[in-house]
C-alpha atoms as a PDB file:
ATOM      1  CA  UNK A   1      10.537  17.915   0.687  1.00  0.00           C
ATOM      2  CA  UNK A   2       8.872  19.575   3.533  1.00  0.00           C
ATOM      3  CA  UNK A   3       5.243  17.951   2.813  1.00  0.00           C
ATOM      4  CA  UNK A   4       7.376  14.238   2.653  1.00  0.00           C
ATOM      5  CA  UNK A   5       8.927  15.329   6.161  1.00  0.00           C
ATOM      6  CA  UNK A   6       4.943  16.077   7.215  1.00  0.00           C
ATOM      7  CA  UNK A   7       3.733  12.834   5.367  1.00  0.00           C
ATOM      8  CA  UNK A   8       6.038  10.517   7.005  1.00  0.00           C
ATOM      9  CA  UNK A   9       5.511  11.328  10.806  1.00  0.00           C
ATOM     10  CA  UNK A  10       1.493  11.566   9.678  1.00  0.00           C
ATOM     11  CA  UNK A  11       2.196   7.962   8.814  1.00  0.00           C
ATOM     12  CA  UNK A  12       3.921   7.331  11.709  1.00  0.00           C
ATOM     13  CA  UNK A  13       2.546   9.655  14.756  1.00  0.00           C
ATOM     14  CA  UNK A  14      -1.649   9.986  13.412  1.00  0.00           C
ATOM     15  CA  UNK A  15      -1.217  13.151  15.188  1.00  0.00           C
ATOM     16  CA  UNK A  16       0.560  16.728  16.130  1.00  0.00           C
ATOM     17  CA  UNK A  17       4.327  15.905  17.858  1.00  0.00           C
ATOM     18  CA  UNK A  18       6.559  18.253  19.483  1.00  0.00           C
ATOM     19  CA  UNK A  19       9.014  17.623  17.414  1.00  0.00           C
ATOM     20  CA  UNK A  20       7.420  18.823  14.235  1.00  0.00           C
ATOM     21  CA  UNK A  21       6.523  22.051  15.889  1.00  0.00           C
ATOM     22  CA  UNK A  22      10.195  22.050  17.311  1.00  0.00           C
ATOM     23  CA  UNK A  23      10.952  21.836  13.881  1.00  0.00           C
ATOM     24  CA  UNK A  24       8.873  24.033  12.154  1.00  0.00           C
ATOM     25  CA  UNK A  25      10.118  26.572  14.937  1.00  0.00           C
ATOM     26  CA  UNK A  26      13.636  25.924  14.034  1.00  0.00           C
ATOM     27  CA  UNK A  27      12.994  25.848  10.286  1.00  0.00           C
ATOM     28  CA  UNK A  28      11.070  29.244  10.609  1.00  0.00           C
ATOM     29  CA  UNK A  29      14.060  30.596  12.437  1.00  0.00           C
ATOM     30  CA  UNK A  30      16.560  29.637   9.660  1.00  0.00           C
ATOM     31  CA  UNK A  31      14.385  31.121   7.144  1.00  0.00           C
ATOM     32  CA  UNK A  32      14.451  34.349   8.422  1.00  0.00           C
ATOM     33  CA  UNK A  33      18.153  34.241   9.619  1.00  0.00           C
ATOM     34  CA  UNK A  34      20.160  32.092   7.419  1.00  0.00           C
ATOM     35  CA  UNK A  35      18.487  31.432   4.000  1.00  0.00           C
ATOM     36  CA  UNK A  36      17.161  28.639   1.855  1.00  0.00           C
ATOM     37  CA  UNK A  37      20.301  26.121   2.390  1.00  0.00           C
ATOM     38  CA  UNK A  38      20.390  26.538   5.675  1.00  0.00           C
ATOM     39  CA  UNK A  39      16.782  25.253   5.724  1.00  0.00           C
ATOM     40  CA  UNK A  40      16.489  22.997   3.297  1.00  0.00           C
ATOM     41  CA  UNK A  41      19.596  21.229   4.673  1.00  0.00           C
ATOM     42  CA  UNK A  42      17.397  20.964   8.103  1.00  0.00           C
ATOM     43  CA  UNK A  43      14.646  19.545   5.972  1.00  0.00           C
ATOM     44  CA  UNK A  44      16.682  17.067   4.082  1.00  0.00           C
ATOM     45  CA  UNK A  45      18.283  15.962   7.094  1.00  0.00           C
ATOM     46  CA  UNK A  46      14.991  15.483   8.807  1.00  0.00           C
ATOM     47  CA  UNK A  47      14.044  13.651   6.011  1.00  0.00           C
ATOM     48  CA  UNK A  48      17.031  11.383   5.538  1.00  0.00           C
ATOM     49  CA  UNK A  49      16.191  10.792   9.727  1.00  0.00           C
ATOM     50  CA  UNK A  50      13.347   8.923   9.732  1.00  0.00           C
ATOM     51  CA  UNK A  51      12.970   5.025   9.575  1.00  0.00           C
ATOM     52  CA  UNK A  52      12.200   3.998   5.837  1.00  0.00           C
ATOM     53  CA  UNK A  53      11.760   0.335   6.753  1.00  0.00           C
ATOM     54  CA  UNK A  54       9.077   1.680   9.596  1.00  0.00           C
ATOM     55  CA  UNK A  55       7.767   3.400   6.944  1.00  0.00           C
ATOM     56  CA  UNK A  56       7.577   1.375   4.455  1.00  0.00           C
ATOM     57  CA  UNK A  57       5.527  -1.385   6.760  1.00  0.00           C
ATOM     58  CA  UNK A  58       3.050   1.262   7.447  1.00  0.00           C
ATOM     59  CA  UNK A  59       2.636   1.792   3.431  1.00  0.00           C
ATOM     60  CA  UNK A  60       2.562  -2.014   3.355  1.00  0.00           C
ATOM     61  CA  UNK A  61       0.238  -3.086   6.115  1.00  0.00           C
ATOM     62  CA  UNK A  62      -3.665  -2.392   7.115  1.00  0.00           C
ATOM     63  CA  UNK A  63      -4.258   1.229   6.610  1.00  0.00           C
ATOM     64  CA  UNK A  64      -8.309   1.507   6.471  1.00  0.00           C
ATOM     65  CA  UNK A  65      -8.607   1.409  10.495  1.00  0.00           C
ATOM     66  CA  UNK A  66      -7.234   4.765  10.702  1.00  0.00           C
ATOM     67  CA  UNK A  67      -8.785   7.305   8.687  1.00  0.00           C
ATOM     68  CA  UNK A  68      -5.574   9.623   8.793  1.00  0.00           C
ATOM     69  CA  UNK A  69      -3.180   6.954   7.086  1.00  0.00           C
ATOM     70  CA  UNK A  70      -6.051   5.936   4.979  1.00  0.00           C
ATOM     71  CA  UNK A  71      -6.897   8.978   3.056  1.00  0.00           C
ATOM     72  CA  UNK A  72      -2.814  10.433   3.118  1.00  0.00           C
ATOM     73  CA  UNK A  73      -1.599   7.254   1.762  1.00  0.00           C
ATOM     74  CA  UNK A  74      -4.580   6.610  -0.888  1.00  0.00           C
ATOM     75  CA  UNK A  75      -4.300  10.464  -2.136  1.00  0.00           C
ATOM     76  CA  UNK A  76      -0.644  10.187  -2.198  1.00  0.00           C
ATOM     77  CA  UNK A  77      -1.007   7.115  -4.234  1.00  0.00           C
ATOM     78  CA  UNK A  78      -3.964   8.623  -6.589  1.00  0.00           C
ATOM     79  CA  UNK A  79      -1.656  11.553  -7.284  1.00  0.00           C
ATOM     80  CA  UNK A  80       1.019   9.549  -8.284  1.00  0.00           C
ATOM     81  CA  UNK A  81      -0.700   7.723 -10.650  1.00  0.00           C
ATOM     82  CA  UNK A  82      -2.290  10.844 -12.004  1.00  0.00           C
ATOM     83  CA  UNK A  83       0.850  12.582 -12.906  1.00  0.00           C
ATOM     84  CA  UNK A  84       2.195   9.165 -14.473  1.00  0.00           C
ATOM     85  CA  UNK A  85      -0.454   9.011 -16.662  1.00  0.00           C
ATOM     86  CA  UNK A  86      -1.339  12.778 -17.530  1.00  0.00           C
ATOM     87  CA  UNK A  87       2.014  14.340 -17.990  1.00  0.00           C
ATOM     88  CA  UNK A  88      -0.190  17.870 -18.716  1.00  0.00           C
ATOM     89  CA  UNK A  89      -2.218  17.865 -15.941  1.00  0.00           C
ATOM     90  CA  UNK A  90      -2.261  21.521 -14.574  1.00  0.00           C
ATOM     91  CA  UNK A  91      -2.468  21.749 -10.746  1.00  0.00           C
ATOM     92  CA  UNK A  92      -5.922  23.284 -10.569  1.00  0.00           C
ATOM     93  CA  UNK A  93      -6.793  19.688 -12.602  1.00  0.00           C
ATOM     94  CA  UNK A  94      -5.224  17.891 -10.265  1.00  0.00           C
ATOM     95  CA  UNK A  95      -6.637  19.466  -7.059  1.00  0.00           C
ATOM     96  CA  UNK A  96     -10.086  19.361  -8.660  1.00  0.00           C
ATOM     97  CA  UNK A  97      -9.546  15.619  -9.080  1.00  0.00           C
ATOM     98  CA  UNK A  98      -8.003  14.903  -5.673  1.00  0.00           C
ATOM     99  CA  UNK A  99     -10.214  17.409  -3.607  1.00  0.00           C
ATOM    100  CA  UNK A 100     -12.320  16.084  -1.264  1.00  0.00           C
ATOM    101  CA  UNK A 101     -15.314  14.418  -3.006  1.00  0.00           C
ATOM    102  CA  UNK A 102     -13.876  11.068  -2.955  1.00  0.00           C
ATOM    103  CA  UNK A 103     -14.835   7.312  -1.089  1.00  0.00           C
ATOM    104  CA  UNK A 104     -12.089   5.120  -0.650  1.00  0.00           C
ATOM    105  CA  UNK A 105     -13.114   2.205  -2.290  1.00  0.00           C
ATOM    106  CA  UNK A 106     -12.402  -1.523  -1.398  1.00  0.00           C
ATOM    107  CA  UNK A 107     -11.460  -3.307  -4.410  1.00  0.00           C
ATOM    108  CA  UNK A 108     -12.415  -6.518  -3.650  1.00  0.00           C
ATOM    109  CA  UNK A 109     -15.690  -6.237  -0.893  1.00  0.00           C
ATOM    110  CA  UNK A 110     -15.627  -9.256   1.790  1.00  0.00           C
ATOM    111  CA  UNK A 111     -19.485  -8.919   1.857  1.00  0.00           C
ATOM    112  CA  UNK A 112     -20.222 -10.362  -1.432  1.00  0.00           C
ATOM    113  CA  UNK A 113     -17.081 -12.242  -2.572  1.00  0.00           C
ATOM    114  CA  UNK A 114     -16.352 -16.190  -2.722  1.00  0.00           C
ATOM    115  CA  UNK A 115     -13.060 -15.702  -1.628  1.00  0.00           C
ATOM    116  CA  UNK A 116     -12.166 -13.888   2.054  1.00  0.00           C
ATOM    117  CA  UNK A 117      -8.753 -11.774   1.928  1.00  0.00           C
ATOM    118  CA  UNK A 118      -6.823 -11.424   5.379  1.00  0.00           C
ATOM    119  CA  UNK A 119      -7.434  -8.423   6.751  1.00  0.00           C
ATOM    120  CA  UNK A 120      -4.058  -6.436   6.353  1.00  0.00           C
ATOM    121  CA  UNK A 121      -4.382  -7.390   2.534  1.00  0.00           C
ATOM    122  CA  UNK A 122      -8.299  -6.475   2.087  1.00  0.00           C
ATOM    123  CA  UNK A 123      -7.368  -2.796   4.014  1.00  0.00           C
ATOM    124  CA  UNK A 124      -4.044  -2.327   2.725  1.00  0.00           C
ATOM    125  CA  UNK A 125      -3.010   0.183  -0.338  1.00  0.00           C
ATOM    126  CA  UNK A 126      -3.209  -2.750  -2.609  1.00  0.00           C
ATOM    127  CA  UNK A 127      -6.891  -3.096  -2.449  1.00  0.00           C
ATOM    128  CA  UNK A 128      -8.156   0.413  -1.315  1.00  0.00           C
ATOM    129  CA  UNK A 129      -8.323   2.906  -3.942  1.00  0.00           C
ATOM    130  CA  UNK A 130     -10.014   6.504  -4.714  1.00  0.00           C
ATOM    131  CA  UNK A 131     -13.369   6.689  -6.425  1.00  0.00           C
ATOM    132  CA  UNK A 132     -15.550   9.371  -6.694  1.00  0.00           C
ATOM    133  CA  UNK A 133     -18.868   9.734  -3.793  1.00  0.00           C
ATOM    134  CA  UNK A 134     -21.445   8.782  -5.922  1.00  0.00           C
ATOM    135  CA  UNK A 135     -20.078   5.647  -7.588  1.00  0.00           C
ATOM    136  CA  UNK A 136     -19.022   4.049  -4.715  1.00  0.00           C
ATOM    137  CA  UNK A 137     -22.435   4.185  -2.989  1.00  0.00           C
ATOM    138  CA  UNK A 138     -23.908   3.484  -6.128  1.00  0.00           C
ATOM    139  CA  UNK A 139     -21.792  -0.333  -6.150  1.00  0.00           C
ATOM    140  CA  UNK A 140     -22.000  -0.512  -2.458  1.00  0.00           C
ATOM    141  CA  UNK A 141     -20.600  -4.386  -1.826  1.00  0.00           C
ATOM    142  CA  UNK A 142     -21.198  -5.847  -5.311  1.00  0.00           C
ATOM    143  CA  UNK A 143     -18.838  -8.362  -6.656  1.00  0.00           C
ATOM    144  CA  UNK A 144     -15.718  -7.330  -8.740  1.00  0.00           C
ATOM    145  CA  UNK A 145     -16.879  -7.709 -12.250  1.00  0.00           C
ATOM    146  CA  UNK A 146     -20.057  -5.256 -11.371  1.00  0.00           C
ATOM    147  CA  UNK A 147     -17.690  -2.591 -10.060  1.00  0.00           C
ATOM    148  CA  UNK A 148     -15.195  -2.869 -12.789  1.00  0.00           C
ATOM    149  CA  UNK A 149     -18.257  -1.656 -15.017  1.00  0.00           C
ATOM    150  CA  UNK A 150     -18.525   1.402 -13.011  1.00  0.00           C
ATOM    151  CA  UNK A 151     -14.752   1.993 -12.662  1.00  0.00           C
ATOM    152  CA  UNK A 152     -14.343   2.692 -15.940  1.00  0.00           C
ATOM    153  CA  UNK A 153     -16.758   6.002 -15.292  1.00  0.00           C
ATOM    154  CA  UNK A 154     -14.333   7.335 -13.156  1.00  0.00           C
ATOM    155  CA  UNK A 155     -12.153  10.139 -13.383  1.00  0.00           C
ATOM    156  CA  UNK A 156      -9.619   8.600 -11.870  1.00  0.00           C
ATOM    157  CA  UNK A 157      -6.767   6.649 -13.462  1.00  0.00           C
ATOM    158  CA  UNK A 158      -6.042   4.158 -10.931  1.00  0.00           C
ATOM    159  CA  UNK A 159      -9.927   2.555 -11.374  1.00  0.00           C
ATOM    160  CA  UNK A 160     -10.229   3.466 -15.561  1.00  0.00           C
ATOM    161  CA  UNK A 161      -6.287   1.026 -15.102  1.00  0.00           C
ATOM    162  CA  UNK A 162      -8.306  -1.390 -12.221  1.00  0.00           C
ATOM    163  CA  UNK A 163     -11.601  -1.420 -14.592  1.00  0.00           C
ATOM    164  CA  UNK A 164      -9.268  -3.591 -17.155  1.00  0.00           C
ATOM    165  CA  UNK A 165      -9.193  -6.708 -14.947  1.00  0.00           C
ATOM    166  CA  UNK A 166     -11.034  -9.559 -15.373  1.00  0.00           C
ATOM    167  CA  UNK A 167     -10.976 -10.690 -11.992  1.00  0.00           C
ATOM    168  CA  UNK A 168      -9.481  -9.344  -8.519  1.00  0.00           C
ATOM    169  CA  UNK A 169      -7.535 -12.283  -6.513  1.00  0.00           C
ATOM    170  CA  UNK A 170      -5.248 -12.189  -4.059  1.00  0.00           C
ATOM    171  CA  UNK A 171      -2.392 -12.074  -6.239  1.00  0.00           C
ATOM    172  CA  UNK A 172      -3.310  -8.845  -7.765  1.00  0.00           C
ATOM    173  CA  UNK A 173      -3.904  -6.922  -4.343  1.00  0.00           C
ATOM    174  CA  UNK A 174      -0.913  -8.140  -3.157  1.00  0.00           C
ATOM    175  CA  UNK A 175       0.919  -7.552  -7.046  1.00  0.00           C
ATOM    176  CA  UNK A 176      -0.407  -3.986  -6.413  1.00  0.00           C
ATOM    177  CA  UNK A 177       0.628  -3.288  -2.937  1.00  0.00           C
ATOM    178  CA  UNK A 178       4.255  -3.706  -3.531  1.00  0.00           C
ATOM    179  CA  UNK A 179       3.686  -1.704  -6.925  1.00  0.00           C
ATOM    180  CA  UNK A 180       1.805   1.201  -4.487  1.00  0.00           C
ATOM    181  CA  UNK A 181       4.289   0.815  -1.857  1.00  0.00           C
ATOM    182  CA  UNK A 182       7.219   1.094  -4.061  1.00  0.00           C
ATOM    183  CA  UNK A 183       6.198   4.305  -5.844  1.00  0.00           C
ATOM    184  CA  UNK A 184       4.934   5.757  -2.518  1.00  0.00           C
ATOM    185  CA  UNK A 185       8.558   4.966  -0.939  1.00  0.00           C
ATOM    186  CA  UNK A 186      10.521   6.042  -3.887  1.00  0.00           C
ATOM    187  CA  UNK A 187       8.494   9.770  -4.242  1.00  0.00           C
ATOM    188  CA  UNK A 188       9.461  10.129  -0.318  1.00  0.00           C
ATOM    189  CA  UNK A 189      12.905   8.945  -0.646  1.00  0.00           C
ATOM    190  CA  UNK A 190      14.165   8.383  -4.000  1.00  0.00           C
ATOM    191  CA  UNK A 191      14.975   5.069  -3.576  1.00  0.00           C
END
């Protein structure tokens, strides 16, 4: 609960508040003095403090401008999808997979594509997705049906599941950012 507390104000703040140290401090303090549900009713009711609706429009709007959002939000969405698909997956798996020798890949690539997204949908959750270093360089800004090729080389679950498509339209970024946001929203919240 405390890394969906940290997530959130990541989301919303891009930087170091005073009241997450103020926080911390007074999390620290009831650690120490008054136990586990003394603390983990601070966390819970930090948690159950902050705006899901602000939230949720950060999830749901352009996220590749800021590097921060970008690589919390597509990690948080890559391990999601991960532990959906590979109920086994031991944590030393799943940090080797998620460590830090990934691109975040556009999906669909203005550069070389017929048709132009708007800009919160082409750099929004619903067409940004991990992919390992050397494939993405390797596809730089080819079209869709090239990359889908060299998805399905990935070790990731979210491209081997994107590498099925046929095509990549509007429709299906915007189909997949409601998808993203909603699992994103309901791990922070349960909702």
């Amino acid at each position: 609960k405390l890394s969906r507390v940290f997530f959130c104000y990541s989301i919303l703040y891009s930087k170091q508040i005073n009241e997450i140290h103020s926080f911390m401090n007074k999390a620290n303090d009831l650690i120490i003095n008054e136990g586990l549900n003394a603390t983990m009713a601070l966390i819970d009711g930090k948690l159950n403090s902050i705006n899901q609706s602000l939230i949720n429009n950060s999830l749901g709007g352009e996220i590749a401008h800021n590097r921060i959002w970008k690589d919390l939000i597509c990690c948080l969405s890559a391990f999601l999808e991960e532990t959906e698909v590979e109920v086994k997956i031991s944590l030393d798996e799943l940090e080797e997979k998620l460590s830090r020798n990934y691109d975040i890949e556009h999906i669909h690539a203005t550069a070389d594509e017929k048709v132009d997204f708007e800009k919160p949908l082409q750099n929004g959750i619903g067409n940004l997705m991990l992919l390992e270093y050397d494939i993405n360089r390797s596809i730089g800004s080819k079209p869709f049906e090239d990359k889908a090729k060299s998805y399905k080389n990935s070790k990731y679950a979210t491209a081997k599941k994107i590498s099925k498509f046929n095509k990549w339209n509007k429709q299906d970024a915007q189909n997949r950012r409601e998808e993203e946001v909603g699992k994103i929203m309901k791990y922070l919240f349960g909702s």
